[in-house]
Each structure stands twice: as structure tokens, then as C-alpha cells.
Protein backbone atom coordinates (compact mmCIF):
# COMPACT_ATOMS: atom_id res chain seq x y z
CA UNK A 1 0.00 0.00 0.00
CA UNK A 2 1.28 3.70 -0.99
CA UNK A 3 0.94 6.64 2.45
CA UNK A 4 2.46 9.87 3.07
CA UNK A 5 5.42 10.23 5.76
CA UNK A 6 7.85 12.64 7.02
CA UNK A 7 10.77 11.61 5.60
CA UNK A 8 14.45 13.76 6.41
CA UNK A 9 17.41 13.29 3.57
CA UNK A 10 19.78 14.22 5.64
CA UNK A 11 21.92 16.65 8.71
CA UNK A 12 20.22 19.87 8.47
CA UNK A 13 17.32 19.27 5.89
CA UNK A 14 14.04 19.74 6.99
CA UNK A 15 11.35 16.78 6.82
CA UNK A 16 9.69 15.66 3.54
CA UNK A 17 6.15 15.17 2.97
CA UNK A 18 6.92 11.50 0.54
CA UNK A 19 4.96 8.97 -0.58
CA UNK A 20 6.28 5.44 0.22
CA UNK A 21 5.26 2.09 0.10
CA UNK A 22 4.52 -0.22 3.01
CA UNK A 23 4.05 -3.86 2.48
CA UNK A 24 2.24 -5.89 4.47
CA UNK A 25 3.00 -7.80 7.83
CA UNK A 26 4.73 -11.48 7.70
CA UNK A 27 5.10 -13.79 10.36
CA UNK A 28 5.31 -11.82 13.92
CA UNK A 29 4.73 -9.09 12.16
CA UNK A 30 1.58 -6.21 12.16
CA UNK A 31 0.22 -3.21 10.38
CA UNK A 32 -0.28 -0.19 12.14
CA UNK A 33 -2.02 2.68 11.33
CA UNK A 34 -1.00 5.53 13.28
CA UNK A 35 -3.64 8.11 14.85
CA UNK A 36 -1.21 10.35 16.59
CA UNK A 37 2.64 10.85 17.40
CA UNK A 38 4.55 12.85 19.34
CA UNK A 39 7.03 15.52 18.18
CA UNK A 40 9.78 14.08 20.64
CA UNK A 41 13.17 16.07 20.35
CA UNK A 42 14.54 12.49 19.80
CA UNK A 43 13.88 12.72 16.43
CA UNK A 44 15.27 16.34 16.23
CA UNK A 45 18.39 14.72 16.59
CA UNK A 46 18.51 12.96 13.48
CA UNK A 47 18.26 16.27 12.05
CA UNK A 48 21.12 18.36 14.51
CA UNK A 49 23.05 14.89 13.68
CA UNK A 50 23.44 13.70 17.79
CA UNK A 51 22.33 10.54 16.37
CA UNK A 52 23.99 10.44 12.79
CA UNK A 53 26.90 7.81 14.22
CA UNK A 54 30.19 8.76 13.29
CA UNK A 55 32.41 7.12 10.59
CA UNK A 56 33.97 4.83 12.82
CA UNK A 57 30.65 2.94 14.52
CA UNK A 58 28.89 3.04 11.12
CA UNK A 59 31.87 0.89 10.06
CA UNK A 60 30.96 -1.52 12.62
CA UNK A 61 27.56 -0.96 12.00
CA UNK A 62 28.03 -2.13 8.28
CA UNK A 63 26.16 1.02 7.17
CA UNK A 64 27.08 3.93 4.69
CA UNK A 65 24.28 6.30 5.69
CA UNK A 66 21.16 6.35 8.43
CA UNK A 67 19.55 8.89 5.48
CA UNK A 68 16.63 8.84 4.38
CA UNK A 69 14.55 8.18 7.37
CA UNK A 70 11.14 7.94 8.25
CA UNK A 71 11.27 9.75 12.05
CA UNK A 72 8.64 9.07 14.81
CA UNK A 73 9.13 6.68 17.57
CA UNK A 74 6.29 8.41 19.89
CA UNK A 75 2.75 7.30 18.41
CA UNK A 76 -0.82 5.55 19.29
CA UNK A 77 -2.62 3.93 16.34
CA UNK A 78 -5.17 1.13 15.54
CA UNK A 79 -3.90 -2.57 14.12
CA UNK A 80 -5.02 -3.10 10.61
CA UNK A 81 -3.37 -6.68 10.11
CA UNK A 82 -1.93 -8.93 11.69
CA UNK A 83 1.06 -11.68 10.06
CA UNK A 84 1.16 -14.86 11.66
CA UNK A 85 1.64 -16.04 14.91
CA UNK A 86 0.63 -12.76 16.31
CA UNK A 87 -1.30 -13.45 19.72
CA UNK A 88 -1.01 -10.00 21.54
CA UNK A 89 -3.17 -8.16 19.43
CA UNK A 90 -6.45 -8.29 17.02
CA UNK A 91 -7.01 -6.43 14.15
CA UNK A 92 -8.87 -3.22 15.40
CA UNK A 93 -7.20 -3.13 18.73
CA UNK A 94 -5.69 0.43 19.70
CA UNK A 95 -1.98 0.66 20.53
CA UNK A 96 1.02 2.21 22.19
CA UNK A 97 4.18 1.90 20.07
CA UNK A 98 7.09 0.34 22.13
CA UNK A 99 10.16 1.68 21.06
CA UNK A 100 12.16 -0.42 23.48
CA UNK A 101 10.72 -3.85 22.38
CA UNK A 102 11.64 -6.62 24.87
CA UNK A 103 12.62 -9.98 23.48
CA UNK A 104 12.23 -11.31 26.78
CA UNK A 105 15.53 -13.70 25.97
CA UNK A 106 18.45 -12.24 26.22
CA UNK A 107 20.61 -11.43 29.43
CA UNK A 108 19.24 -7.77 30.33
CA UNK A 109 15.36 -8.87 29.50
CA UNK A 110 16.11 -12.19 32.20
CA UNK A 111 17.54 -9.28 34.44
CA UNK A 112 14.45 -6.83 34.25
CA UNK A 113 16.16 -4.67 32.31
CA UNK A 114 13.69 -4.29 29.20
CA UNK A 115 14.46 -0.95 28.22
CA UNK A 116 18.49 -2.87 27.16
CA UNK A 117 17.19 -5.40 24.97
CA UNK A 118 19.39 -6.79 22.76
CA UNK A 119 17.05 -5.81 19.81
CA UNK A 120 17.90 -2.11 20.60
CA UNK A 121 21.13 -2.28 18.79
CA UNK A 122 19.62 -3.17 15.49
CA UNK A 123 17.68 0.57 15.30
CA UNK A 124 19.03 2.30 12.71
CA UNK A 125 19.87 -0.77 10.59
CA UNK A 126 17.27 -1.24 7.68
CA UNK A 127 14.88 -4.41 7.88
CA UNK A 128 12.16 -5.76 10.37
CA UNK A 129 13.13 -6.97 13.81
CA UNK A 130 11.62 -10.28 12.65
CA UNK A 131 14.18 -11.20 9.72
CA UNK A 132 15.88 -8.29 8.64
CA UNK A 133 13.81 -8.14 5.26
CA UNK A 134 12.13 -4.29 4.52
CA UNK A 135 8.81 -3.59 4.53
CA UNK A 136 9.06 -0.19 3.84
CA UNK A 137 10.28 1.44 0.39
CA UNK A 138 10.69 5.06 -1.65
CA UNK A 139 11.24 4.87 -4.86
CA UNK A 140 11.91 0.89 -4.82
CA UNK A 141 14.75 1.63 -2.31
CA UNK A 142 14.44 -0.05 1.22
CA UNK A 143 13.78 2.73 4.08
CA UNK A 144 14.85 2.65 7.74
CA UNK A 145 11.85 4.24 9.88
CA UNK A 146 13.20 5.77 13.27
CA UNK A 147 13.55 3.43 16.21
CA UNK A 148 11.71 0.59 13.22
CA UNK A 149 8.08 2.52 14.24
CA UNK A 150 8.09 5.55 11.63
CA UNK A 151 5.26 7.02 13.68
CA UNK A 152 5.56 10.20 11.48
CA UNK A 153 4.23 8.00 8.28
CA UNK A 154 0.07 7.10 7.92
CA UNK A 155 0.78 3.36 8.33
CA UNK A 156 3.58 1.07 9.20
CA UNK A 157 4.72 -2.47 9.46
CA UNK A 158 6.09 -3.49 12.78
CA UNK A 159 7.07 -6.26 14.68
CA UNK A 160 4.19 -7.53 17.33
CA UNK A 161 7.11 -6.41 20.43
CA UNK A 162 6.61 -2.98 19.10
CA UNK A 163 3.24 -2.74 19.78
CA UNK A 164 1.26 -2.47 23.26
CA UNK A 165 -2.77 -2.82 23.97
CA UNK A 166 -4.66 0.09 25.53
CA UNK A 167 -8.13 0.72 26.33
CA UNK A 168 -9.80 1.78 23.39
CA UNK A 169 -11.33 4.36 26.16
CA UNK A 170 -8.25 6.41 26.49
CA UNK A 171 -7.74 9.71 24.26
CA UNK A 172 -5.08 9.09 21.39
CA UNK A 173 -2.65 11.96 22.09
CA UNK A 174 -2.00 10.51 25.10
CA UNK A 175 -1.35 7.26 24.84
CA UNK A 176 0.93 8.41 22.38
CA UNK A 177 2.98 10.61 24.76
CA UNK A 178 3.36 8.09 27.39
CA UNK A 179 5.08 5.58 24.46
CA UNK A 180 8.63 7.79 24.98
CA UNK A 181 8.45 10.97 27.08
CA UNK A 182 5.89 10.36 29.77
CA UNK A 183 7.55 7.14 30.63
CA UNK A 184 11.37 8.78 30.50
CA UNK A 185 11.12 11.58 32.29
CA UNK A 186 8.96 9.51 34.97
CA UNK A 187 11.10 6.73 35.06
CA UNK A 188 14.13 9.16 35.33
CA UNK A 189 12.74 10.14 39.15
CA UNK A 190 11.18 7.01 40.02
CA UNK A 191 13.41 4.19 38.43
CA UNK A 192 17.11 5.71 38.27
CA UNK A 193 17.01 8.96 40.79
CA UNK A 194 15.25 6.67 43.00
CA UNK A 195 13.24 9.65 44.78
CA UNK A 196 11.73 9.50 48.44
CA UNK A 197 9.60 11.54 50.39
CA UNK A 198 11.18 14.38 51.83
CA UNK A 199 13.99 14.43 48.85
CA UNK A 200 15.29 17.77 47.04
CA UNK A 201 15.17 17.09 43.52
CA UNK A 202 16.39 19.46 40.70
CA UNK A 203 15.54 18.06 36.94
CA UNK A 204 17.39 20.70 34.11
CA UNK A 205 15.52 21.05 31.04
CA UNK A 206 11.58 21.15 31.10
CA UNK A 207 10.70 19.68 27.77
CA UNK A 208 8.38 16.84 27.33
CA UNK A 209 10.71 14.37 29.01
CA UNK A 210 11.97 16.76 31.96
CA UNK A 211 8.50 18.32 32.75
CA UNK A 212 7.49 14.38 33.20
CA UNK A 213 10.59 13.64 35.31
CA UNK A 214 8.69 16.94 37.64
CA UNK A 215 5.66 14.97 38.08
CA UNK A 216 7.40 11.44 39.11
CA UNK A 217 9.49 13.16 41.29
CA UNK A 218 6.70 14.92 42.98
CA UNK A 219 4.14 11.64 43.04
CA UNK A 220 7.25 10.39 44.64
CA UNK A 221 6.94 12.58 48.19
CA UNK A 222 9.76 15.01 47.18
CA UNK A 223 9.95 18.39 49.23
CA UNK A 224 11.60 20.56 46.49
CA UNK A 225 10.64 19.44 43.14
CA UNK A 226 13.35 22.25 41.52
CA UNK A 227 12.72 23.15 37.64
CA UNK A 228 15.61 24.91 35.38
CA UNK A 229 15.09 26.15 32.19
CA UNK A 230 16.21 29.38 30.55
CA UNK A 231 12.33 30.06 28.85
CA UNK A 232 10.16 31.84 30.99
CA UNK A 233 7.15 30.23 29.87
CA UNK A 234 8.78 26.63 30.52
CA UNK A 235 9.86 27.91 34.00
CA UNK A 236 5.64 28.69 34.48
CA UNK A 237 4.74 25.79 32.82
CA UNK A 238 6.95 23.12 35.26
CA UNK A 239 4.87 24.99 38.53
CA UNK A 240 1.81 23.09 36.74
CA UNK A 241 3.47 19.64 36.81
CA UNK A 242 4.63 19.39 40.11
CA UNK A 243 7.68 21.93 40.75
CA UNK A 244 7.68 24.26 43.93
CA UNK A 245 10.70 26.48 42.36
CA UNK A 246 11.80 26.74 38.90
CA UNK A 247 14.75 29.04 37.92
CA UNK A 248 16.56 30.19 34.84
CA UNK A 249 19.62 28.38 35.05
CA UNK A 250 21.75 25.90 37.47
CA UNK A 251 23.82 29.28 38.28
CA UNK A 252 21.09 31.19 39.55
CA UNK A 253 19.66 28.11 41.40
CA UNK A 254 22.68 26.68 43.37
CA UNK A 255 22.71 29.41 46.29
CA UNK A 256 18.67 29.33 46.79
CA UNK A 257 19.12 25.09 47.17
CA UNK A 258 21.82 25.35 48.87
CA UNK A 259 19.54 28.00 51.58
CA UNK A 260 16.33 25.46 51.24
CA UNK A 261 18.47 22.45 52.44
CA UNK A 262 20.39 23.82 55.20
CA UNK A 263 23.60 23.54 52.93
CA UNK A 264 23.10 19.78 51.81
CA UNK A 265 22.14 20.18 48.59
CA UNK A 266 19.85 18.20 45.61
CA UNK A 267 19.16 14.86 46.79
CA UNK A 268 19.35 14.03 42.77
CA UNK A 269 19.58 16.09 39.59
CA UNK A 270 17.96 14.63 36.64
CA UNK A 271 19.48 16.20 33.58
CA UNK A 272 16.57 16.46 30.57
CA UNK A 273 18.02 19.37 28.32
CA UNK A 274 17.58 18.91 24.92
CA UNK A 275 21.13 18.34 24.07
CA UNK A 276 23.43 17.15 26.88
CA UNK A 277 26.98 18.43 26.20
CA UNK A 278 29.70 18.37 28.41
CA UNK A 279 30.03 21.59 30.22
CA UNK A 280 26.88 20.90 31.68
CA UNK A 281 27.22 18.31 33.66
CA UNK A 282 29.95 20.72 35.98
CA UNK A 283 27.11 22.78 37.51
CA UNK A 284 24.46 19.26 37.69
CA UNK A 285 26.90 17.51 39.63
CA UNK A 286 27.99 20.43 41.87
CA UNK A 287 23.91 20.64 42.66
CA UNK A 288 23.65 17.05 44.31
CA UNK A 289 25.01 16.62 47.78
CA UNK A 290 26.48 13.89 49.56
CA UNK A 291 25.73 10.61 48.50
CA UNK A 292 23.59 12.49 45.32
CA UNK A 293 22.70 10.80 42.43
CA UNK A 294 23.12 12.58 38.73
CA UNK A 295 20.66 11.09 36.10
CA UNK A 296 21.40 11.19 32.94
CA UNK A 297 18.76 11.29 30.73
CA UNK A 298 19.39 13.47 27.69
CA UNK A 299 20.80 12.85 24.10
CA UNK A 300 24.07 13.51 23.62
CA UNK A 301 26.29 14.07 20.66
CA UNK A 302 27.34 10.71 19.84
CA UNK A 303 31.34 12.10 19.54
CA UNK A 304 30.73 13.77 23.29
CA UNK A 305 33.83 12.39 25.50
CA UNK A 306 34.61 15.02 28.10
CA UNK A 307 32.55 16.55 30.47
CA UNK A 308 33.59 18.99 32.98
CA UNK A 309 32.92 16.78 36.40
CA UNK A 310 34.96 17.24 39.47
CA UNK A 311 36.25 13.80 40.15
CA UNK A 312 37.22 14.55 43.61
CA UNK A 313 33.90 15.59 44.12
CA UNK A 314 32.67 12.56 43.25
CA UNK A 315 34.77 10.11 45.66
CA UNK A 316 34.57 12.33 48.43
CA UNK A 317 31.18 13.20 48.58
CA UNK A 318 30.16 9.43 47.32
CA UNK A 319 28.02 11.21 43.99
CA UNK A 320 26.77 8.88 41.51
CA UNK A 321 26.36 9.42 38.06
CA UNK A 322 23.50 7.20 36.37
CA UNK A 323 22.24 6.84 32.48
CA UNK A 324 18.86 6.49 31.60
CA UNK A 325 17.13 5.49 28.28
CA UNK A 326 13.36 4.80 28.45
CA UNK A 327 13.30 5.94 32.49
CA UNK A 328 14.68 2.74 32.91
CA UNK A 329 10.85 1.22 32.10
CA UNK A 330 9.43 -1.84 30.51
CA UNK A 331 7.17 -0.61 27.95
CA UNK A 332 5.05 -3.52 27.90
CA UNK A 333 4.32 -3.33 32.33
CA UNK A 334 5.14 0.03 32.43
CA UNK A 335 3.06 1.89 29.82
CA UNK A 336 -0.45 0.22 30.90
CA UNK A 337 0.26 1.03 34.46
CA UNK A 338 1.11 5.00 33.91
CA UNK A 339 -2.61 5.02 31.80
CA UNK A 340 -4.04 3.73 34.72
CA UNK A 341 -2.35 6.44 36.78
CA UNK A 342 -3.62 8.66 34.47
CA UNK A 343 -7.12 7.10 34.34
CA UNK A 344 -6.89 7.45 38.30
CA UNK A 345 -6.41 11.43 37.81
CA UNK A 346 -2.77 10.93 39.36
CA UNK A 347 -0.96 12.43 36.41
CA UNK A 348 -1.29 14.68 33.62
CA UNK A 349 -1.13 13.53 30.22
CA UNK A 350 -3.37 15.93 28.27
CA UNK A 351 -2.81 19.20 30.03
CA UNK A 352 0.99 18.29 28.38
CA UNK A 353 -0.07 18.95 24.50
CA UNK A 354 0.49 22.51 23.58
CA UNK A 355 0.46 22.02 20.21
CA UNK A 356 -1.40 19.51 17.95
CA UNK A 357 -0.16 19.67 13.81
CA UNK A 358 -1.24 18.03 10.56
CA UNK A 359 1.34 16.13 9.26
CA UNK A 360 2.48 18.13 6.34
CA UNK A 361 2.97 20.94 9.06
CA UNK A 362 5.50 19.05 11.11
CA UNK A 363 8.50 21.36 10.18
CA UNK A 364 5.97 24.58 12.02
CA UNK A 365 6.04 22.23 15.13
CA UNK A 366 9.59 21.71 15.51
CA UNK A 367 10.09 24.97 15.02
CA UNK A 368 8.13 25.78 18.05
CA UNK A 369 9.91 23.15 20.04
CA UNK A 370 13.24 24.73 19.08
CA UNK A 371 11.76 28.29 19.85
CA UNK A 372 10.43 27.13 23.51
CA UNK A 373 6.62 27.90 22.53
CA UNK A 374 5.61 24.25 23.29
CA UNK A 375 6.32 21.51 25.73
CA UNK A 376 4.98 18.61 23.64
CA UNK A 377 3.91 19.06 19.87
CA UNK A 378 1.25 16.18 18.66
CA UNK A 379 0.63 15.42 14.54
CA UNK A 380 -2.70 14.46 14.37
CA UNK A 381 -2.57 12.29 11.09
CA UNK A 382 -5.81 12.59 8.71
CA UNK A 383 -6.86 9.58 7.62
CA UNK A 384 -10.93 8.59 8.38
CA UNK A 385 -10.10 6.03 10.91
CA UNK A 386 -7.57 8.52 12.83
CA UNK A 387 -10.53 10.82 13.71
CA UNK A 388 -11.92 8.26 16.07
């Protein structure tokens, strides 16, 4: 079948409106067609180039080029078809897209670590999960789709692990949000910064994973929920989600913490800027206290190997630095149970879309992302059955 998707060519380029061709599912396999997905600054990066490899791992990689690629890894749709041996979900069922899919075989899923599946590693290489065959084509050549979803086309062909059941009950924009962001940034307080009542938490960056990392810090009993971001608007937004201070910068915040906590400091930082370079992470680490735990969360350039940490600092004072992808969640637990937290009224989901854009005006929402006018961007796609 022919469908429209944002498609970018390469570092720099803005996304393409193409038409491409998606075949249909084989064994293990199902078509999705995709109701909503989330303009998650993840796939920004393939743009800015943070996740363009460089020479050197695309060697080992065996791959010239990630470009073209379909983007979107944040998206709720409906199942269309179904290959066989496909048990999890019916044709007609509504969806979460998993871009972490377990395999539920290999050392890390045995360990209850989901979100380092083995099948991770394969992203950016072109062919199904299943077999390594491509369902997905422009102009007869063989596309890769972003994180193997491609939320950002109409329809695409997945593997069944991608895909997780929801109530058909729950509102499409935000099932799609809690696929990546929701689940990051709340995993990021709960999971890795390992937040208790009382705590002093400080999360830099309040975009749609850092504003999320807010409100699992502050379901978590924390005292100071502290949000930094330079934009104004961000800094009002955060006091919505769960902050009790926000401030402009780490700077500006280090002497007010350091006055709310009797000179002890951030119990954790949780560091959710939208790029994570290395002269950042001086100031986050000098935030946390004794025994303080740094989370990273953020992309980073994939050629970033310094950053400006006082080692000292970190024996003496016992600091630990932790990484992050997914919040450190299992899509397939995890996602059902934050809908039912939202379903309970015990966190916000819609009140985080602040802009919602037709497909073919995806390049106007990322430009509002990168201008600080939204904290999560939504493409409605426009196809009959997406209106439902």
C-alpha cells in the first residue's frame, strides 16, 4: 500500500512530505495505522546529527548512511493486520508503540532490564526486527523508519514487540505521549534517581521528558521538586506539573538550594536538556550533595567524550552518576500502568499537549519546540479512521 510520511534526507534538511510504500505484515509481524505521534526532540536529533553515528561505529555498523529516514518513535494507532503467529493483538485493537521492544531472551530482558534489549542495537539498521527483510520502500529503495516505528508516516509495518494494547477508552494523544516521554522523564525520578519523600530534587531542562521527570518526582513525596530552564514560559509551565521552584539556570539556582536544604544540597539532579553536552554536567553535579545521584537522561552528541565533572567531588562526597534510556521502564508493564495512573487522575497527560499539527505541518512544530513555545507538539494524522 502507498501513504504519506515525514521523511528527512539528511543533517540539516528539513522533513519531507513523501509517498512510500509499506508492504504488508509477515510472520510476527503487524500493520499499524498511526492516529497520533509525538514531536519528541529524539527525532530532532537525526536532524542536529546527535544521532547520525560517526564514521567509525557506522563501520561496525556495516552502514554507509542512516539517510533517508522515516522519524517518529512516539505514536498511538489502531492494528489493521496482523502476520502470523501474532497473539497480543487483534485487528482493530488500539496501541502504544514500544520503542524499546523486549525480546524477553536475552541477558538484560532475564535481568528486568527491558528498556536494554538486545534488539535495541539493530535501530538504525534497515529491515524488520523479525528477519531483517524491509517492509518499507521510496522509490523501490528499502527505508529505515526511526527506532523501526516511523510514527511520522500514515501506516507502518512493525514487529508484534513494538506494539502495546490500551483501552480503546483512552484519548489518542495521550497514549501516544506516554510511548517515549511520559515514561522517560517519569522513570528518570522514580526508576534511576530513586526519589523518596522528603527528597530535594532538581531536573534541568523542562521539555516533554523533563517536565514528566517533575511529576514522578513529585508523586514520589519530594519536598523541592526544583525546575531549570532558561524560557520563561517553561519555568511557568513546570509549577503546573509538580515543581515548587523553577529558575533560569543551574547558576542562579545553586545558592537558593543550597539556603532550602540547610547547605546539603539536591538529593538528585535529573538532567533532561535537549542536548546534553559536556560543560553541563559541571554545575548538575555540583547541585547534588552527599551521596547524590546525577541522572542522565538526555541525548548527547554521539562524539561527546569530556565533560567537565569534578572527580574529587565525586569520591569524596560518594556522587553517583547514572544513564537512563526509556526511564529505565518496561514498555510492555510500564506503559499500561502509567494510563491507569492517568485514568486514576494521578498524572497529567493531556494538560501536556500545547500544540497539535497536521502532518504536512511538522516542520511549524519543531520549530516551536526549538523556539520554547511548546512543551509537547502532537501530529494528528488525517486519515478517516484517525478521527476516532
Amino acid at each position: 500500500m502507498k501513504c504519506r510520511a515525514a521523511v528527512v534526507h539528511g543533517r540539516g534538511q528539513d522533513w519531507v512530505i513523501e509517498e512510500i510504500e509499506v508492504d504488508g505484515p509477515k510472520a510476527g509481524e503487524v500493520l499499524v495505522e498511526w492516529s497520533h505521534a509525538g514531536l519528541c526532540h529524539s527525532d530532532e536529533h537525526l536532524i542536529t546529527g546527535e544521532f547520525d553515528p560517526p564514521p567509525e561505529v557506522k563501520a561496525v555498523m556495516g552502514i554507509e548512511t542512516i539517510y533517508p529516514i522515516i522519524g517518529g518513535h512516539e505514536g498511538s494507532g489502531f492494528v489493521r493486520e496482523v502476520g502470523p503467529g501474532v497473539t497480543s493483538v487483534a485487528v482493530g485493537d488500539h496501541i502504544a508503540a514500544a520503542f524499546v521492544p523486549p525480546c524477553n531472551m536475552c541477558r538484560y530482558c532475564q535481568t528486568g532490564n527491558h528498556a536494554l534489549c538486545d534488539q535495541g542495537a539493530g535501530t538504525f539498521l534497515t529491515g524488520m526486527i523479525t528477519d531483517g527483510t524491509s517492509r518499507h520502500s521510496l522509490n523501490g529503495e528499502p527505508m529505515l523508519l526511526m527506532a523501526k516505528l516511523g510514527t511520522f508516516s500514515e501506516f507502518s509495518c512493525v514487529a508484534e514487540s513494538q506494539v502495546i494494547k490500551v483501552k480503546e477508552e483512552y484519548p489518542m494523544p495521550s497514549v501516544a505521549l506516554v510511548s517515549c516521554g511520559v515514561a522517560t522523564g517519569w522513570g528518570s525520578a522514580i526508576n534511576r534517581a530513586e526519589v523518596s519523600p522528603g527528597d530535594t530534587v532538581v531536573v534541568v531542562g523542562i521539555g516533554g521528558v523533563g517536565v514528566n521527570a517533575l511529576q514522578g518526582a513529585a508523586a514520589s513525596g519530594a519536598k523541592n521538586v526544583i525546575a531549570i530552564d532558561p524560557i520563561e514560559f517553561k519555568q511557568q509551565e513546570a509549577l503546573k506539573f509538580g515543581a515548587t521552584h523553577s529558575f533560569a539556570s543551574m547558576a542562579e539556582a545553586l545558592q537558593p538550594i543550597a539556603e532550602m536544604t540547610m547547605g546539603q544540597m539536591a538529593d538528585s539532579v535529573i538532567m533532561t536538556p535537549g542536548v546534553l553536552t559536556g560543560d553541563l554536567m559541571g554545575l548538575g553535579t555540583k547541585l547534588a550533595g552527599k551521596a547524590g545521584i546525577i541522572v542522565v537522561t538526555a541525548v548527547a552528541p554521539m562524539d561527546q567524550n569530556e565533560a567537565a565533572i569534578n572527580l574529587a567531588e565525586i569520591t569524596l562526597w560518594a556522587k553517583e552518576i547514572r544513564g537512563t534510556i526509556f526511564g529505565s521502564m518496561s514498555p510492555h508493564n510500564d506503559v499500561p500502568r502509567l494510563l491507569a495512573l492517568y485514568e486514576a487522575g494521578q498524572i497529567k497527560i493531556d494538560e501536556l499537549v500545547t500544540g497539535t499539527y497536521n502532518l504536512e505541518d511538522i516542520n511549524a512544530g519543531y520549530q516551536a519546540m526549538r523556539d520554547g513555545e511548546n512543551i509537547r507538539g502532537v501530529i494528528k494524522h488525517n486519515s478517516a479512521a484517525s478521527q476516532a
